[in-house]
Protein backbone atom coordinates (compact mmCIF):
# COMPACT_ATOMS: atom_id res chain seq x y z
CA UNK A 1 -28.19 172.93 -119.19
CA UNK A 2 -26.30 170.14 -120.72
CA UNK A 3 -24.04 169.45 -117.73
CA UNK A 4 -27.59 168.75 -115.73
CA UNK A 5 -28.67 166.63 -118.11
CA UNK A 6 -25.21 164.70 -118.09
CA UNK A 7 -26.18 164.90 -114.31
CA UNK A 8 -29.43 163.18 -114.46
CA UNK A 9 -28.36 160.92 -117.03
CA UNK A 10 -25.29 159.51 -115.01
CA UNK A 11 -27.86 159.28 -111.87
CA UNK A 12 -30.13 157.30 -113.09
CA UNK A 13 -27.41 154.73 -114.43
CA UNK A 14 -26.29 154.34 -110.94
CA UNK A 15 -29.79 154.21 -109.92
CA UNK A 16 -30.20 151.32 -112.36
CA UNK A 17 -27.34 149.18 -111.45
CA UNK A 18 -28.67 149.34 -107.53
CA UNK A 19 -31.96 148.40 -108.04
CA UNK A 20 -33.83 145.32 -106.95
CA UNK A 21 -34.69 144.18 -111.01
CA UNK A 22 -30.65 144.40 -111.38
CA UNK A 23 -29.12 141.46 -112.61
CA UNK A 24 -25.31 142.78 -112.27
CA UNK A 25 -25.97 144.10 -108.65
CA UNK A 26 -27.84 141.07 -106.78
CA UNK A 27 -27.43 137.83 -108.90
CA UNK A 28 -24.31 136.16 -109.13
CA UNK A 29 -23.73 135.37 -113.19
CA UNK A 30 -22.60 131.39 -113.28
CA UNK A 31 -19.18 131.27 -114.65
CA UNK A 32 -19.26 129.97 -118.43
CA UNK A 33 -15.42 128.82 -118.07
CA UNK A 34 -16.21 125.87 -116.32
CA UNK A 35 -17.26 122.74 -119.05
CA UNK A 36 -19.10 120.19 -117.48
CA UNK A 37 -17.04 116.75 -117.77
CA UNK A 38 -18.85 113.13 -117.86
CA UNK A 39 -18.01 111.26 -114.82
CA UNK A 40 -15.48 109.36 -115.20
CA UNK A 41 -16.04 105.63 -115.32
CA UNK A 42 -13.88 102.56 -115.98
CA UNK A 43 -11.86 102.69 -119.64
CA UNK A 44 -10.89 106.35 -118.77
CA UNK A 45 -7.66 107.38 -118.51
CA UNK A 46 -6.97 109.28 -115.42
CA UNK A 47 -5.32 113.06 -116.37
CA UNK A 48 -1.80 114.06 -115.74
CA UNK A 49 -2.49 116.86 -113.26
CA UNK A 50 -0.04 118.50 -110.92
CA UNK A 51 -1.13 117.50 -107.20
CA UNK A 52 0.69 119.25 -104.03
CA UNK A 53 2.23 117.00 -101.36
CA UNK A 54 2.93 118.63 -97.70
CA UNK A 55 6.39 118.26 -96.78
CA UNK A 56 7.26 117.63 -92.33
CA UNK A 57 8.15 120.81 -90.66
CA UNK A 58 5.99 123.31 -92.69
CA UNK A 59 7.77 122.66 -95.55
CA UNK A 60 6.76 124.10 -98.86
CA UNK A 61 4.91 121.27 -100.61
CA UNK A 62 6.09 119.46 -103.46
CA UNK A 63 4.35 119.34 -106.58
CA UNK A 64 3.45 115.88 -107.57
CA UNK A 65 2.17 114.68 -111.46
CA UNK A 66 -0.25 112.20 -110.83
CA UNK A 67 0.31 110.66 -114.10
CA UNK A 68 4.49 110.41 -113.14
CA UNK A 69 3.83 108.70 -109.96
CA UNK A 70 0.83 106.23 -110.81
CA UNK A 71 2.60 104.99 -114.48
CA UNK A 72 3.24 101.52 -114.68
CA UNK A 73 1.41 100.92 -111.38
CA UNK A 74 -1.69 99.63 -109.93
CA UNK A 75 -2.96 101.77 -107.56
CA UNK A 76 -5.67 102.92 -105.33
CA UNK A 77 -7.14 106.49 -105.02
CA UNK A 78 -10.18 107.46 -103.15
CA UNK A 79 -11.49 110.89 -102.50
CA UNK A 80 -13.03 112.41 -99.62
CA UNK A 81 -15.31 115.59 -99.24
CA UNK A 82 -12.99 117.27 -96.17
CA UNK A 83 -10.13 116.29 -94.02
CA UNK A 84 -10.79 115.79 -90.66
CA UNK A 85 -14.78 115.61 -91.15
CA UNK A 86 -17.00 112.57 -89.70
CA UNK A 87 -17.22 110.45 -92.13
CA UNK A 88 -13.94 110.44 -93.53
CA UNK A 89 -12.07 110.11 -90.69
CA UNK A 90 -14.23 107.52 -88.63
CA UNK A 91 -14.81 105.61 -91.69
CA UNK A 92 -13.54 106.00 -95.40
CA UNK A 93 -10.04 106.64 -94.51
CA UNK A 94 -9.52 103.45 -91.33
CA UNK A 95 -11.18 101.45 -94.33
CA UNK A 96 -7.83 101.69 -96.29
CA UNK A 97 -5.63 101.93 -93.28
CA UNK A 98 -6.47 98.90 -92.41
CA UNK A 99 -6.77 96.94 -95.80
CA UNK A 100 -3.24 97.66 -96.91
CA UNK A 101 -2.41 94.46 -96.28
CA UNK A 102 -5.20 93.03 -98.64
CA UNK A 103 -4.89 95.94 -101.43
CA UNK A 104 -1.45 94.63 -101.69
CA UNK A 105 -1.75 91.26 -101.43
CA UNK A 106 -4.38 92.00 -104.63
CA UNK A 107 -0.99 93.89 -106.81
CA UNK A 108 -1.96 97.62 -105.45
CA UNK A 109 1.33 99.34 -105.20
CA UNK A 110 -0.18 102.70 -103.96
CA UNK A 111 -2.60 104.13 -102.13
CA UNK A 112 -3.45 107.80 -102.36
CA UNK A 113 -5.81 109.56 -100.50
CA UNK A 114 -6.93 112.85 -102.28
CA UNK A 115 -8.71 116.05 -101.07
CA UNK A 116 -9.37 119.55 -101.71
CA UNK A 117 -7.50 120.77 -98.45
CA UNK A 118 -4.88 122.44 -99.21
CA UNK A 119 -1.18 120.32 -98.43
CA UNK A 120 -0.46 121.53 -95.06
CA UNK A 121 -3.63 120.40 -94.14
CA UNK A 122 -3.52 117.32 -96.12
CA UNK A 123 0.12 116.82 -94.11
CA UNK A 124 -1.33 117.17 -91.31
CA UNK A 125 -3.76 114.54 -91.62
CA UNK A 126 -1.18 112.50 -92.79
CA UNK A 127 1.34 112.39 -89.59
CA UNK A 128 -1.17 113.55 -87.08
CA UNK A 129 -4.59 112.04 -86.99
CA UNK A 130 -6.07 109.61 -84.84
CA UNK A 131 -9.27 108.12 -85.64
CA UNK A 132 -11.83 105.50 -83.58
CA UNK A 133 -14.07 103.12 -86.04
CA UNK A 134 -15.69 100.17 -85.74
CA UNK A 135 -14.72 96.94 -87.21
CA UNK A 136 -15.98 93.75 -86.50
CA UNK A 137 -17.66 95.47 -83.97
CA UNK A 138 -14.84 96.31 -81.98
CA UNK A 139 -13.44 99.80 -81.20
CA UNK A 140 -9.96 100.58 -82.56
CA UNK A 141 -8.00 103.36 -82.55
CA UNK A 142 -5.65 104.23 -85.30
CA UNK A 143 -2.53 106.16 -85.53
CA UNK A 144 -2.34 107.69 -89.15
CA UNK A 145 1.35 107.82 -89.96
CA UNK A 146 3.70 107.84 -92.95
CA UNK A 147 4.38 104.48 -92.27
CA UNK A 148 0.17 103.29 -93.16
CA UNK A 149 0.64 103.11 -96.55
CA UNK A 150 -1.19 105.65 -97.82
CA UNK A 151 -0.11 108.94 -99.62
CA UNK A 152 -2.25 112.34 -99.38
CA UNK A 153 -2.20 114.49 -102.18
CA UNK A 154 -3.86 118.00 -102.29
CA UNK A 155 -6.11 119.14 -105.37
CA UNK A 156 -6.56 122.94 -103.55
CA UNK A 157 -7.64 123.69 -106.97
CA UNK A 158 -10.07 121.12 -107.99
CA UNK A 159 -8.05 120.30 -111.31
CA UNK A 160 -8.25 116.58 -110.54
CA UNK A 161 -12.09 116.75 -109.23
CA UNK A 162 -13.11 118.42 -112.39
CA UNK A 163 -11.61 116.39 -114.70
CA UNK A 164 -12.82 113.49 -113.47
CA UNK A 165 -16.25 115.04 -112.91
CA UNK A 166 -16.41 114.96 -109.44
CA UNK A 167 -16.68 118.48 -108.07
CA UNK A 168 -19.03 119.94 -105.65
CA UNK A 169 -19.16 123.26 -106.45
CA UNK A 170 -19.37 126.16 -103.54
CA UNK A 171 -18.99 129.61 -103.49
CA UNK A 172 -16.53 129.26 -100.48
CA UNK A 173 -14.38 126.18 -101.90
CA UNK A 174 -14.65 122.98 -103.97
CA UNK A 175 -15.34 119.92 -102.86
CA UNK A 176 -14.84 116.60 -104.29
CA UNK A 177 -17.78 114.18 -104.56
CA UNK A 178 -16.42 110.74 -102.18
CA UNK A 179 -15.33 108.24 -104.46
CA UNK A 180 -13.18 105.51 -104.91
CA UNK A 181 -11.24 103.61 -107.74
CA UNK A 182 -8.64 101.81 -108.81
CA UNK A 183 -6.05 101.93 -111.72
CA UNK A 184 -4.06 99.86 -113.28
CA UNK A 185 -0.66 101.97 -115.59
CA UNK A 186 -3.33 105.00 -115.38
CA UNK A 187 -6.26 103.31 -116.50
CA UNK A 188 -9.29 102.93 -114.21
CA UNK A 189 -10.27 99.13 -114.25
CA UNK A 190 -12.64 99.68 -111.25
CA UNK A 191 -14.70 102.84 -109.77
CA UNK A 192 -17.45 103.03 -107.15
CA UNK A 193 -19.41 105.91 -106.77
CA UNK A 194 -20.92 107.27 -103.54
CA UNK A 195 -23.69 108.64 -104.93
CA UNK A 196 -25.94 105.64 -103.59
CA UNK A 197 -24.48 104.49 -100.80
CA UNK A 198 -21.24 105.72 -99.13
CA UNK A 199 -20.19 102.68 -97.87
CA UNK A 200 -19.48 101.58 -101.53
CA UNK A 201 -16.36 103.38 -101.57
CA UNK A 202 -14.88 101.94 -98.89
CA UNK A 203 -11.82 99.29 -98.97
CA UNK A 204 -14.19 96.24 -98.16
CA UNK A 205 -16.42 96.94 -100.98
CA UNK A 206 -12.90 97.71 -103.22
CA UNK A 207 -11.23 94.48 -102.09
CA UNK A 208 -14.65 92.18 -102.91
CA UNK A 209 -14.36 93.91 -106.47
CA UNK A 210 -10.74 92.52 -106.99
């Protein structure tokens, strides 16, 4: 008699957990580890995170500190949603390809190009892309190499995009929100947002700024 009631009992717990009104079977439970973080905005103090770096040949990728390699510098960082998607690679990216010139003719030292690909992709879209934009309303075609200038760092983990309160959050991967900025010895003196327009984050709109 009391092993069928243990029976029942431990039946209608299962029963429980599949049903329909179940919380724990059918609704995902937001994670309470991640804090919400205040955009950052200029004043801040960009965080020392470890960054990945994809190295020629399939190479294991290097870690990188951000704060190590942007000390004592003035730099440029922008941020874009996906390598290799439309609007990155047609226009965010070109824009700083072809302002290098400008940015360092203004005291930028460095330009870094971040992303939540991991670093071979982030490599890859380093040494191998080719792009077509507009500009001046002519048709170019750009070779990204190691030579334009800019260096592409891999947040695969979204440290960087959090802290700065940037993430788009998916239940596939993280994204990080398009933005630009600049820094001057690790301070931000200058940050435009995308959330209006995304043309504001481009190297025009950057260079007008400085």
């Amino acid at each position: 008699m009391m092993l069928r009631i243990l029976l029942i009992s431990a039946l209608a717990t299962v029963g429980l957990a599949f049903s329909p009104h179940s919380s724990a079977a059918f609704h995902h439970r937001p994670s309470t580890s991640l804090k919400m973080v205040a955009e950052v905005k200029e004043g801040d103090t960009l965080p020392s995170v470890v960054l990945k770096e994809g190295q020629a040949d399939y190479a294991s990728p290097k870690d990188v500190n951000l704060g190590d390699l942007i000390k004592g510098k003035k730099v440029a960082i922008f941020a874009v949603p996906g390598a290799f998607t439309p609007g990155c690679s047609k226009s965010h990216l070109p824009s700083f390809i072809t302002a290098q010139d400008e940015l360092k003719a203004k005291g930028v030292e460095l330009t870094i190009c971040i992303a939540t690909n991991d670093a071979y992709v982030m490599e890859h879209n380093d040494t191998c892309l080719s792009v077509d934009f507009y500009r001046l309303g002519a048709a170019q075609v750009v070779e990204v190499t190691s030579d334009a200038g800019i260096k592409f760092l891999s947040d695969a983990n979204a440290e960087l995009s959090r802290a700065l309160g940037l993430p788009i959050e998916g239940d596939v991967m993280v994204r990080t929100k398009r933005f630009s900025l600049i820094a001057d010895d690790g301070v931000v003196t200058h940050y435009f947002s995308s959330a209006n327009e995304s043309s504001y984050t481009w190297a025009p709109n950057v260079l007008a700024k400085l």
